[in-house]
C-alpha atoms as a PDB file:
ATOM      1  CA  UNK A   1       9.891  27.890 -21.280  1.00  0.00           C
ATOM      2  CA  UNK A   2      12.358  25.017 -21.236  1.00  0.00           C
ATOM      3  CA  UNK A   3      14.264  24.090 -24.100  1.00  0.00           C
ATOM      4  CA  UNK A   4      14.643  20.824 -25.541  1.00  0.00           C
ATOM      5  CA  UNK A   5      18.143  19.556 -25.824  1.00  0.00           C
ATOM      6  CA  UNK A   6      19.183  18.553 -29.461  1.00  0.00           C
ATOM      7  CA  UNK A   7      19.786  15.060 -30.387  1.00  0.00           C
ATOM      8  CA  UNK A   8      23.542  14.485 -30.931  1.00  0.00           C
ATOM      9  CA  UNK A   9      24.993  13.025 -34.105  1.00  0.00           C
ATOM     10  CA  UNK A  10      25.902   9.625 -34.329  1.00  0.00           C
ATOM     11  CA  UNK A  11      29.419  10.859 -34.776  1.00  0.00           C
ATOM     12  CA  UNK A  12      30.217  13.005 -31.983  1.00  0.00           C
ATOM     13  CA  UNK A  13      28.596  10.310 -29.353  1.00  0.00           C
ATOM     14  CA  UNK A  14      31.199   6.965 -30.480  1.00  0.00           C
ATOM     15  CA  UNK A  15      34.119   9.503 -29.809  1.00  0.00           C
ATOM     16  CA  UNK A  16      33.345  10.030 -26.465  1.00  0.00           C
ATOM     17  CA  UNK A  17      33.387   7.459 -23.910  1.00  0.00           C
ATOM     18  CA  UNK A  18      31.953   7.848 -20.492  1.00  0.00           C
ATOM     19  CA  UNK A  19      34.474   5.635 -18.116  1.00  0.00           C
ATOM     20  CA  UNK A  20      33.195   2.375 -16.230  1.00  0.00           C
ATOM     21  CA  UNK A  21      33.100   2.410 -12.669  1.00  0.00           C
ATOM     22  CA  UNK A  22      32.585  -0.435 -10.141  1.00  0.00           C
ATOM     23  CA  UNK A  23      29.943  -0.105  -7.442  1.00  0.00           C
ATOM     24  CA  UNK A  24      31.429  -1.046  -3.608  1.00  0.00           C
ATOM     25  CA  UNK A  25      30.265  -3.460  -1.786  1.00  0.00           C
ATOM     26  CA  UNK A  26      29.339  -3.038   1.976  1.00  0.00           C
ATOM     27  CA  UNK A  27      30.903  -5.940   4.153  1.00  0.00           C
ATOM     28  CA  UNK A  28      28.514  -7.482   6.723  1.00  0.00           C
ATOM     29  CA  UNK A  29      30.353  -7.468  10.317  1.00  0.00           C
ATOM     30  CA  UNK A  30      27.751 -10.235  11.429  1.00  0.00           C
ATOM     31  CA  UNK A  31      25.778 -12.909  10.192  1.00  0.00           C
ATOM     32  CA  UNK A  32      22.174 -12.177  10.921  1.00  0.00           C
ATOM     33  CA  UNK A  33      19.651 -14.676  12.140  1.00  0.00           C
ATOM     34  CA  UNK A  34      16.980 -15.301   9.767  1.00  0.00           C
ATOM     35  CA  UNK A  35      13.228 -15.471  11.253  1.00  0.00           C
ATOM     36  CA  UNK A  36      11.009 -18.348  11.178  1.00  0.00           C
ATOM     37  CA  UNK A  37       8.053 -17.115   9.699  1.00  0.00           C
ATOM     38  CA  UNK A  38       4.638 -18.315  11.908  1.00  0.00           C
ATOM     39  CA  UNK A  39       1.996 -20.328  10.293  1.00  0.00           C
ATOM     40  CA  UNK A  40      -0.846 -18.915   9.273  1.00  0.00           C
ATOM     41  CA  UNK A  41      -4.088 -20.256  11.481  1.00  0.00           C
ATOM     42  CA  UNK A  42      -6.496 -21.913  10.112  1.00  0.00           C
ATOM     43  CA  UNK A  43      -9.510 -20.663   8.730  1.00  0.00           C
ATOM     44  CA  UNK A  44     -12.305 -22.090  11.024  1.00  0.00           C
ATOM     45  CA  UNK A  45     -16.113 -22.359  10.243  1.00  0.00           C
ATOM     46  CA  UNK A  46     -16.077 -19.983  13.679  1.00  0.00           C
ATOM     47  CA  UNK A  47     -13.618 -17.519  12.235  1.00  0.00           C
ATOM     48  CA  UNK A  48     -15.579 -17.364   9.672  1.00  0.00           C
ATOM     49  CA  UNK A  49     -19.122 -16.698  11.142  1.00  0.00           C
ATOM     50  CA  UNK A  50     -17.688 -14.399  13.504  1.00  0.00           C
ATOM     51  CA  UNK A  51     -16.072 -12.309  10.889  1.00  0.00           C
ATOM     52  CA  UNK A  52     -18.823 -12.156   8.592  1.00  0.00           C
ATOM     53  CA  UNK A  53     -21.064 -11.059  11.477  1.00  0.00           C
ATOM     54  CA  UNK A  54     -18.820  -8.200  12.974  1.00  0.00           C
ATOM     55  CA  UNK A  55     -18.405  -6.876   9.147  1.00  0.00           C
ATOM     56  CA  UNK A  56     -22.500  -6.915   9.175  1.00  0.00           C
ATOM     57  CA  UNK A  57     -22.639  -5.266  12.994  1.00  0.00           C
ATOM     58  CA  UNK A  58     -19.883  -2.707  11.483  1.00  0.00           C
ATOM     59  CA  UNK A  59     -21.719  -1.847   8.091  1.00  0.00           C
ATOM     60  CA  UNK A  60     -25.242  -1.658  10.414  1.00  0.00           C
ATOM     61  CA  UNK A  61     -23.452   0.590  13.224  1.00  0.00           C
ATOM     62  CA  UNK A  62     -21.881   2.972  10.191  1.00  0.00           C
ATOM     63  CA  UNK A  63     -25.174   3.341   8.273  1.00  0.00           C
ATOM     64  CA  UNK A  64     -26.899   4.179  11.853  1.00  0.00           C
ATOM     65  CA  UNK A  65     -24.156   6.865  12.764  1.00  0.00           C
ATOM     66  CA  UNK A  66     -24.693   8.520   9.002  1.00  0.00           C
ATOM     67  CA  UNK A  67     -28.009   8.588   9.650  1.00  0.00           C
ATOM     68  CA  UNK A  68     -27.754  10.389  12.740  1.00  0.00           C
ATOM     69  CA  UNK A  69     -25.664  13.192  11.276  1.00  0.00           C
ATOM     70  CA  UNK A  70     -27.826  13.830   8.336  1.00  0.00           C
ATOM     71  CA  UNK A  71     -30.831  13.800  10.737  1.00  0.00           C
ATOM     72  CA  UNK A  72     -30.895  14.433  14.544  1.00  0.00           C
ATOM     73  CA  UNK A  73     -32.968  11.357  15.918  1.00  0.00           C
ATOM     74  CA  UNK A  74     -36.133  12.089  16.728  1.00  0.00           C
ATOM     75  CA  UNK A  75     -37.310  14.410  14.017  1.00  0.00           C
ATOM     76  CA  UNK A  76     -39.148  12.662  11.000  1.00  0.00           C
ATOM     77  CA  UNK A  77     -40.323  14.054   7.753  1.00  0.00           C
ATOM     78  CA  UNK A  78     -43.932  12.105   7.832  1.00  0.00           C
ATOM     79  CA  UNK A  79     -46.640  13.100  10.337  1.00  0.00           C
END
């Protein structure tokens, strides 16, 4: 098992110091082009319905494929 490290006295840590150091900088050779960020489209009454419908043909598709792998079309419970 690991062993837990023992808490120093408030003594021992003000004598010792750790020493400062500064963090370098990187220099940029070049300055770099900033993009133009596109506006967003707008959200159309046809966006909309045509959205909402391929989410419903999606969910409908999906529940059909399920359905085929928990039981091979064609075969029914009820005769």
């Amino acid at each position: 098992m690991a062993k837990k490290a023992r808490k120093k006295s408030a003594a021992n840590g003000r004598n010792k110091r750790k020493a400062v150091t500064k963090k370098k900088t990187k220099v940029r050779t070049g300055a770099k082009k900033k993009k133009v960020a596109r506006k967003a489209r707008r959200r159309t009454i046809r966006n909309r319905l045509s959205n909402a419908y391929q989410t419903v043909m999606d969910t409908v598709k999906g529940t059909d494929r399920l359905r085929n792998k928990l039981e091979a079309p064609g075969t029914s419970e009820s005769e």
